[in-house]
PDB file of N, CA and C in Angstrom:
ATOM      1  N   UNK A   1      -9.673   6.221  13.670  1.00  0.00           N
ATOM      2  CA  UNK A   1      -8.285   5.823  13.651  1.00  0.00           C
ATOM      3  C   UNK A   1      -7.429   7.093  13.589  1.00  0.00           C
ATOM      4  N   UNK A   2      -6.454   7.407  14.872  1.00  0.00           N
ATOM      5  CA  UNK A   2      -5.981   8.278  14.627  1.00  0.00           C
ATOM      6  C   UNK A   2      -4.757   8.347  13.169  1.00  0.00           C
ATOM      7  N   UNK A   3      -4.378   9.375  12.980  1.00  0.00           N
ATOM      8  CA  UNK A   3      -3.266   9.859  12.049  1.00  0.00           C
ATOM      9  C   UNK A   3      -2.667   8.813  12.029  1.00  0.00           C
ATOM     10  N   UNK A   4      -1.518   8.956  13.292  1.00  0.00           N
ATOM     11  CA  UNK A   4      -0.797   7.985  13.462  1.00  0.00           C
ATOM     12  C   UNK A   4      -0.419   6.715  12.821  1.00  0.00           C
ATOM     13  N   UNK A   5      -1.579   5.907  13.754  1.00  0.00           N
ATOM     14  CA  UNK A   5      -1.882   4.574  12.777  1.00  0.00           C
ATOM     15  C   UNK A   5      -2.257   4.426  11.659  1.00  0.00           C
ATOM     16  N   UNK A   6      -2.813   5.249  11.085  1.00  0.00           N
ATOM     17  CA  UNK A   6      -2.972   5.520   9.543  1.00  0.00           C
ATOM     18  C   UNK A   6      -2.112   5.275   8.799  1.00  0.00           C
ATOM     19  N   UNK A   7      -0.625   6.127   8.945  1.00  0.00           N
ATOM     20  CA  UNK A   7       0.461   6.432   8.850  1.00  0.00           C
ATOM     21  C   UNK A   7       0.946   5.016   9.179  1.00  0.00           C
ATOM     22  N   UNK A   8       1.337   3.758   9.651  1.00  0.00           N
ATOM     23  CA  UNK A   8       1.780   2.729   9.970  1.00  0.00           C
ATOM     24  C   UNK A   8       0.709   1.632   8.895  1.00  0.00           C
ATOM     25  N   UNK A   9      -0.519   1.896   9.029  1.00  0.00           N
ATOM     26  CA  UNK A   9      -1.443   1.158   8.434  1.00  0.00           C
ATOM     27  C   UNK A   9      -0.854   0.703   6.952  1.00  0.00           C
ATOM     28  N   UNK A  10      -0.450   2.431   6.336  1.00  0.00           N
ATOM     29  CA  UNK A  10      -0.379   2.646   4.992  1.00  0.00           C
ATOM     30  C   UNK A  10       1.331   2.073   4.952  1.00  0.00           C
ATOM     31  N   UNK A  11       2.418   2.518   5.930  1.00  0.00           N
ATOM     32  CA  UNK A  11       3.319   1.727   5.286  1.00  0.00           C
ATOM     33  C   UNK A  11       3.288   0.214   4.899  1.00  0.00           C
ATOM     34  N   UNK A  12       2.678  -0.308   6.319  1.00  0.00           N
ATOM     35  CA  UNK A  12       2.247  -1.844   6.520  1.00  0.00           C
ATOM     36  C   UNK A  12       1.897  -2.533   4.866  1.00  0.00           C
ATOM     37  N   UNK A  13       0.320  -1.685   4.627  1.00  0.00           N
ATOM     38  CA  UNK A  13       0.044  -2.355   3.342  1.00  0.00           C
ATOM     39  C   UNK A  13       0.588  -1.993   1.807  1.00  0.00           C
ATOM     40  N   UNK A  14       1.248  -0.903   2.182  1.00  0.00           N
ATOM     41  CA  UNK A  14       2.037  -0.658   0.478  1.00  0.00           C
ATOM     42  C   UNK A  14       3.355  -1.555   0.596  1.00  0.00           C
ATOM     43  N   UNK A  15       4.142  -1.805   1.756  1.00  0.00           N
ATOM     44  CA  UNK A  15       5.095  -2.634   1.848  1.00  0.00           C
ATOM     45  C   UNK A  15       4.298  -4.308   1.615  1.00  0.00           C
ATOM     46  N   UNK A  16       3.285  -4.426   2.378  1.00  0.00           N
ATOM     47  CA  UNK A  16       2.715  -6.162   1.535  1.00  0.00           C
ATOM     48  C   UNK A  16       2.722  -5.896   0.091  1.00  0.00           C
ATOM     49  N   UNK A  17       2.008  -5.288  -0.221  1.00  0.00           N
ATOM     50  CA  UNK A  17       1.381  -4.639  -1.928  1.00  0.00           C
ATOM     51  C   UNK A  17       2.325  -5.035  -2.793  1.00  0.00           C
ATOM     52  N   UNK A  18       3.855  -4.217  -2.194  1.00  0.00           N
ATOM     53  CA  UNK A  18       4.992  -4.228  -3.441  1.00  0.00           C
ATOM     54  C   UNK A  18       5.654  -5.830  -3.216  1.00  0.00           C
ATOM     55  N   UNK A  19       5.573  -6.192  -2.214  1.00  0.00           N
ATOM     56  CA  UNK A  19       6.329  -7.799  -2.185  1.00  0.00           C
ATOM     57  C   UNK A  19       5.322  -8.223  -2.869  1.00  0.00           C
ATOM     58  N   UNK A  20       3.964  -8.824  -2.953  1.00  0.00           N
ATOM     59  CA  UNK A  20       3.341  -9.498  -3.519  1.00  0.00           C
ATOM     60  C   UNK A  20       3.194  -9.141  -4.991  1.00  0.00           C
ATOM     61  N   UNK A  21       3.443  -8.072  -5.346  1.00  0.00           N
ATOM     62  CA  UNK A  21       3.846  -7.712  -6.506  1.00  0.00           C
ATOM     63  C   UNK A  21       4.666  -8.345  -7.136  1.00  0.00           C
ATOM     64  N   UNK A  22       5.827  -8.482  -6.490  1.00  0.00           N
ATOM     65  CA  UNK A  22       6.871  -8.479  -7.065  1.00  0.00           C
ATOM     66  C   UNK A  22       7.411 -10.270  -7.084  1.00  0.00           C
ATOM     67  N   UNK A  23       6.798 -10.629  -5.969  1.00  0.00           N
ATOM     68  CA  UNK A  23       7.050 -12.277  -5.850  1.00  0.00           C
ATOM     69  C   UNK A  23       6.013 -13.001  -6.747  1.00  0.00           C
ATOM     70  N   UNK A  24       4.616 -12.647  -7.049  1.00  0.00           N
ATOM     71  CA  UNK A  24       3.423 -13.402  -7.756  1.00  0.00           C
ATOM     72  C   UNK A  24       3.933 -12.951  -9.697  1.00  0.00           C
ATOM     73  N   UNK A  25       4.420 -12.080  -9.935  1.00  0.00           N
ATOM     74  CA  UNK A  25       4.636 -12.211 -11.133  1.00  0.00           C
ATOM     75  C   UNK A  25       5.585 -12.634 -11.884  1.00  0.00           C
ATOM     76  N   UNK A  26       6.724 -12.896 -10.658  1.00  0.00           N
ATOM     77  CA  UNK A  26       7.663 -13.875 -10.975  1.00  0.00           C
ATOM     78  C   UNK A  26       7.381 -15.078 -11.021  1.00  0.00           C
ATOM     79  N   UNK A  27       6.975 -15.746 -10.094  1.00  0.00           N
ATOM     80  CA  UNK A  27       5.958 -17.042 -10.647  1.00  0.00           C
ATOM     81  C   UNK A  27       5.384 -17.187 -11.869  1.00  0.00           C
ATOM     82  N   UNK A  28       4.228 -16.405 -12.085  1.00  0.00           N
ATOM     83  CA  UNK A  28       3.344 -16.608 -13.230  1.00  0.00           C
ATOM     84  C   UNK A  28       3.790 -16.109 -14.440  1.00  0.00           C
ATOM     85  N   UNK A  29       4.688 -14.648 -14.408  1.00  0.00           N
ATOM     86  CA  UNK A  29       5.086 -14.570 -16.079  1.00  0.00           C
ATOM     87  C   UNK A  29       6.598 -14.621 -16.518  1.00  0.00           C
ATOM     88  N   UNK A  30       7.161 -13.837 -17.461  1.00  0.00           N
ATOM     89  CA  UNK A  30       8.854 -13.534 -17.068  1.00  0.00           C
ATOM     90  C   UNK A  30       8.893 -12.054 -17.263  1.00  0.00           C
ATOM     91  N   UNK A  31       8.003 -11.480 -16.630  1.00  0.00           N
ATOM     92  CA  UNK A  31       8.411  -9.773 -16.498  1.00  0.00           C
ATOM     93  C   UNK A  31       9.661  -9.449 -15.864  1.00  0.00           C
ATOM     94  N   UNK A  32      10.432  -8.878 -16.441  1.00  0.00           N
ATOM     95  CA  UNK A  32      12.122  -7.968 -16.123  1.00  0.00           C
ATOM     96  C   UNK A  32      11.784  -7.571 -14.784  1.00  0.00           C
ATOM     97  N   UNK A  33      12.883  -7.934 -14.254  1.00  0.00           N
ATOM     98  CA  UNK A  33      12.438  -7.437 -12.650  1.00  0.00           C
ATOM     99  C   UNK A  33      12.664  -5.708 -12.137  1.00  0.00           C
ATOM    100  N   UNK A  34      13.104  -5.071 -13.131  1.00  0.00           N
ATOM    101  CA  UNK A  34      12.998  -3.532 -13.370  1.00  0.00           C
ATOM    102  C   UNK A  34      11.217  -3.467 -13.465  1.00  0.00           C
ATOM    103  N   UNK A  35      10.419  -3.951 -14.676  1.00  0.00           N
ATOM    104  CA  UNK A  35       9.364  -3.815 -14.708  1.00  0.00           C
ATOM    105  C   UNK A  35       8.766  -4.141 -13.557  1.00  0.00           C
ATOM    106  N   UNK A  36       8.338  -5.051 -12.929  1.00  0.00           N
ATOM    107  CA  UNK A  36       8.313  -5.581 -11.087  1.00  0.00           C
ATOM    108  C   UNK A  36       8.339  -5.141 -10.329  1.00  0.00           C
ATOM    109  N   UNK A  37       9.462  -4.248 -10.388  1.00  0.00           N
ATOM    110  CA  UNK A  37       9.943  -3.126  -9.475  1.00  0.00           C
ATOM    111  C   UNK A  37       8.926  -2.048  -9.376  1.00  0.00           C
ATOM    112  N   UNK A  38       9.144  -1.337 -10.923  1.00  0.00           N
ATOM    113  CA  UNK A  38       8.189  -0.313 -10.752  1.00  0.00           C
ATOM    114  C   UNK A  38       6.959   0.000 -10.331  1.00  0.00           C
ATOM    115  N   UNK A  39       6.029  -1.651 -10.991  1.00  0.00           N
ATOM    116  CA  UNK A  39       4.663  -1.720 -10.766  1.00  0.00           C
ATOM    117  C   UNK A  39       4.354  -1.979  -9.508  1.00  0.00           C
ATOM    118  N   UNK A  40       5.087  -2.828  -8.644  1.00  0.00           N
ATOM    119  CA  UNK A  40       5.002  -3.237  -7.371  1.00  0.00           C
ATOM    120  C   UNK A  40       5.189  -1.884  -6.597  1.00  0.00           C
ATOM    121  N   UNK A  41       6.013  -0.343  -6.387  1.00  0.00           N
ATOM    122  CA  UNK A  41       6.383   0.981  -6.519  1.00  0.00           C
ATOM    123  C   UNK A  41       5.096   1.517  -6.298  1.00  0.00           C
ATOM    124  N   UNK A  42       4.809   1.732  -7.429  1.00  0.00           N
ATOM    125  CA  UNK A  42       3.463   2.799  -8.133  1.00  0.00           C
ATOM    126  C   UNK A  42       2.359   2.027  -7.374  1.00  0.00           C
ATOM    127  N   UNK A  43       1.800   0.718  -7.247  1.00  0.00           N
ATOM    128  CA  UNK A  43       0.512   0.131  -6.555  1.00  0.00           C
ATOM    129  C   UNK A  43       0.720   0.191  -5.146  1.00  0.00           C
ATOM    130  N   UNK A  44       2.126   0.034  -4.629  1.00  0.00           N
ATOM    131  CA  UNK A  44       2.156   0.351  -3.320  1.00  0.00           C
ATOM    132  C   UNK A  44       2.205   1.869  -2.977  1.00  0.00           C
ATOM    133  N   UNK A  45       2.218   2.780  -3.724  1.00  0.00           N
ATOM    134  CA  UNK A  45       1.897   3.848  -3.303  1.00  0.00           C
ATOM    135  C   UNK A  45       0.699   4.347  -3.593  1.00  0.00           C
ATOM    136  N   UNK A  46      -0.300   3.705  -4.428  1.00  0.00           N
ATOM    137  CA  UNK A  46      -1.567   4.134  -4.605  1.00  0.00           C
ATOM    138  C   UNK A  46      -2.244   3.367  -3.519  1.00  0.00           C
ATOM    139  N   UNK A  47      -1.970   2.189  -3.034  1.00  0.00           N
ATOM    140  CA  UNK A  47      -2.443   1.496  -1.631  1.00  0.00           C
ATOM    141  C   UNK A  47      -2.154   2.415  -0.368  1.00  0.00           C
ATOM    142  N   UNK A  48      -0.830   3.266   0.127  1.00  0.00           N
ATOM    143  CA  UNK A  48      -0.892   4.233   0.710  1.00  0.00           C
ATOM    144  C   UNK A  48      -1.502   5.432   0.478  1.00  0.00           C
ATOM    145  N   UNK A  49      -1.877   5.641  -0.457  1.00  0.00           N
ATOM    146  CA  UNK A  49      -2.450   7.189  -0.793  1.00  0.00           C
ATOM    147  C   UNK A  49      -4.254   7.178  -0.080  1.00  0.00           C
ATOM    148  N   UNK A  50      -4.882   5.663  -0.754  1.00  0.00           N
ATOM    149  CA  UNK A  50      -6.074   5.541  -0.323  1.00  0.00           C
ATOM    150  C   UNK A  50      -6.407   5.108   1.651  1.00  0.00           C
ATOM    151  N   UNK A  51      -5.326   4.517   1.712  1.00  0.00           N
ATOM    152  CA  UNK A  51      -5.612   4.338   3.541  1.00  0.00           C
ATOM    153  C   UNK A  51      -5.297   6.132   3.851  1.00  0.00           C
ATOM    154  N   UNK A  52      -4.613   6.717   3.644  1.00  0.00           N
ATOM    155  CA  UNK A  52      -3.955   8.356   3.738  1.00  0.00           C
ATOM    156  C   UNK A  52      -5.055   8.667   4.230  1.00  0.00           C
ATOM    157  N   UNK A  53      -6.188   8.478   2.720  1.00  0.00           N
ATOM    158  CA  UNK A  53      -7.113   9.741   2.618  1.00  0.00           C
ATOM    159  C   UNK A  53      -8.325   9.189   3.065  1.00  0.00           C
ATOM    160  N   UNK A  54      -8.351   8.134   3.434  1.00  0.00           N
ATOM    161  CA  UNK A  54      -9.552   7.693   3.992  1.00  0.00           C
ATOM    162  C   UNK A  54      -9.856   8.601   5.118  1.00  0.00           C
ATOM    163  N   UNK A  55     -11.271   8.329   5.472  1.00  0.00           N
ATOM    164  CA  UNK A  55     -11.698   9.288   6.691  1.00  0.00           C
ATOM    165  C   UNK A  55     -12.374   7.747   7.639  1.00  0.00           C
ATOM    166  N   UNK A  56     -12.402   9.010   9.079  1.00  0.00           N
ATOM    167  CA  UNK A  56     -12.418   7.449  10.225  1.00  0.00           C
ATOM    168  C   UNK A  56     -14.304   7.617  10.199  1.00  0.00           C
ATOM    169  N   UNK A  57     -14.840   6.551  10.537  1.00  0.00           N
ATOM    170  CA  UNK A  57     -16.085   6.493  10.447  1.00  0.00           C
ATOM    171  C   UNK A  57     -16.564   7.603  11.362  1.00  0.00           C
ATOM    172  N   UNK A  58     -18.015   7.384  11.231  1.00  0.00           N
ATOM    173  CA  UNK A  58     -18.687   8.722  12.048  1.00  0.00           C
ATOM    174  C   UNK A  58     -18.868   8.368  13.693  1.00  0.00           C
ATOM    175  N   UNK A  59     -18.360   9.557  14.575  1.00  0.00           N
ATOM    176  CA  UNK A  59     -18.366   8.563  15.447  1.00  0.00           C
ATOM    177  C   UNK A  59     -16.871   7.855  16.162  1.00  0.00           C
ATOM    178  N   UNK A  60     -16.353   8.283  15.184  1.00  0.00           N
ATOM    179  CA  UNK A  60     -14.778   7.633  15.695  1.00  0.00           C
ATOM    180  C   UNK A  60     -13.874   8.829  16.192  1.00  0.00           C
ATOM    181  N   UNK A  61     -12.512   8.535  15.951  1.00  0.00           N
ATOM    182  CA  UNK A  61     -11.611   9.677  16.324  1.00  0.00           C
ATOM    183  C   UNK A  61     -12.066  10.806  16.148  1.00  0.00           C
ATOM    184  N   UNK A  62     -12.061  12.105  16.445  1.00  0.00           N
ATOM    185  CA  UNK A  62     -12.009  13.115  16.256  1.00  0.00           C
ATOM    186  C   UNK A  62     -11.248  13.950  16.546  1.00  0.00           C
ATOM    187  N   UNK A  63      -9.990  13.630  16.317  1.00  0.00           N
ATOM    188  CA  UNK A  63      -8.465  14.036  16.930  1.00  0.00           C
ATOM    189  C   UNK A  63      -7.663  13.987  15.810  1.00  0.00           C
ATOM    190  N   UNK A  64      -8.353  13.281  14.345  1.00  0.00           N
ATOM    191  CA  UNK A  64      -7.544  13.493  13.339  1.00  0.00           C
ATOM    192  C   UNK A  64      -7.574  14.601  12.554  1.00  0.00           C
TER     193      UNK A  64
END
C-alpha cells in the first residue's frame, strides 16, 4: 500500500474512531462531552499512528 493511501486510510479510520467514540458513550453513560471529545481525539490518533507505521506486506509496494 502505497504512502498515499495510507495517509487517507489513517484519516478515514481515526475520523470513524472519534465519531464512534463520541456517539456510543453518549448512549451508554453521561460522560461530559469535553471528556468525549478528548478520548474520541487521543484513540483517533493512536488509530492513525498504527495504520502510519504499519509496513506493506512482503511482496507488496516497494515505492513506500
Amino acid at each position: 500500500m502505497t504512502r498515499d493511501r495510507r495517509s487517507w486510510l489513517a484519516v478515514v479510520l481515526s475520523a470513524i474512531t472519534a465519531i464512534v467514540l463520541d456517539i456510543f458513550p453518549d448512549a451508554a453513560t453521561s460522560f461530559p462531552m469535553l471528556h468525549r471529545w478528548v478520548i474520541a481525539i487521543i484513540l483517533g490518533a493512536a488509530v492513525a499512528a498504527v495504520v502510519l507505521r504499519s509496513r506493506p506486506p512482503m511482496g507488496g509496494d516497494s515505492r513506500d
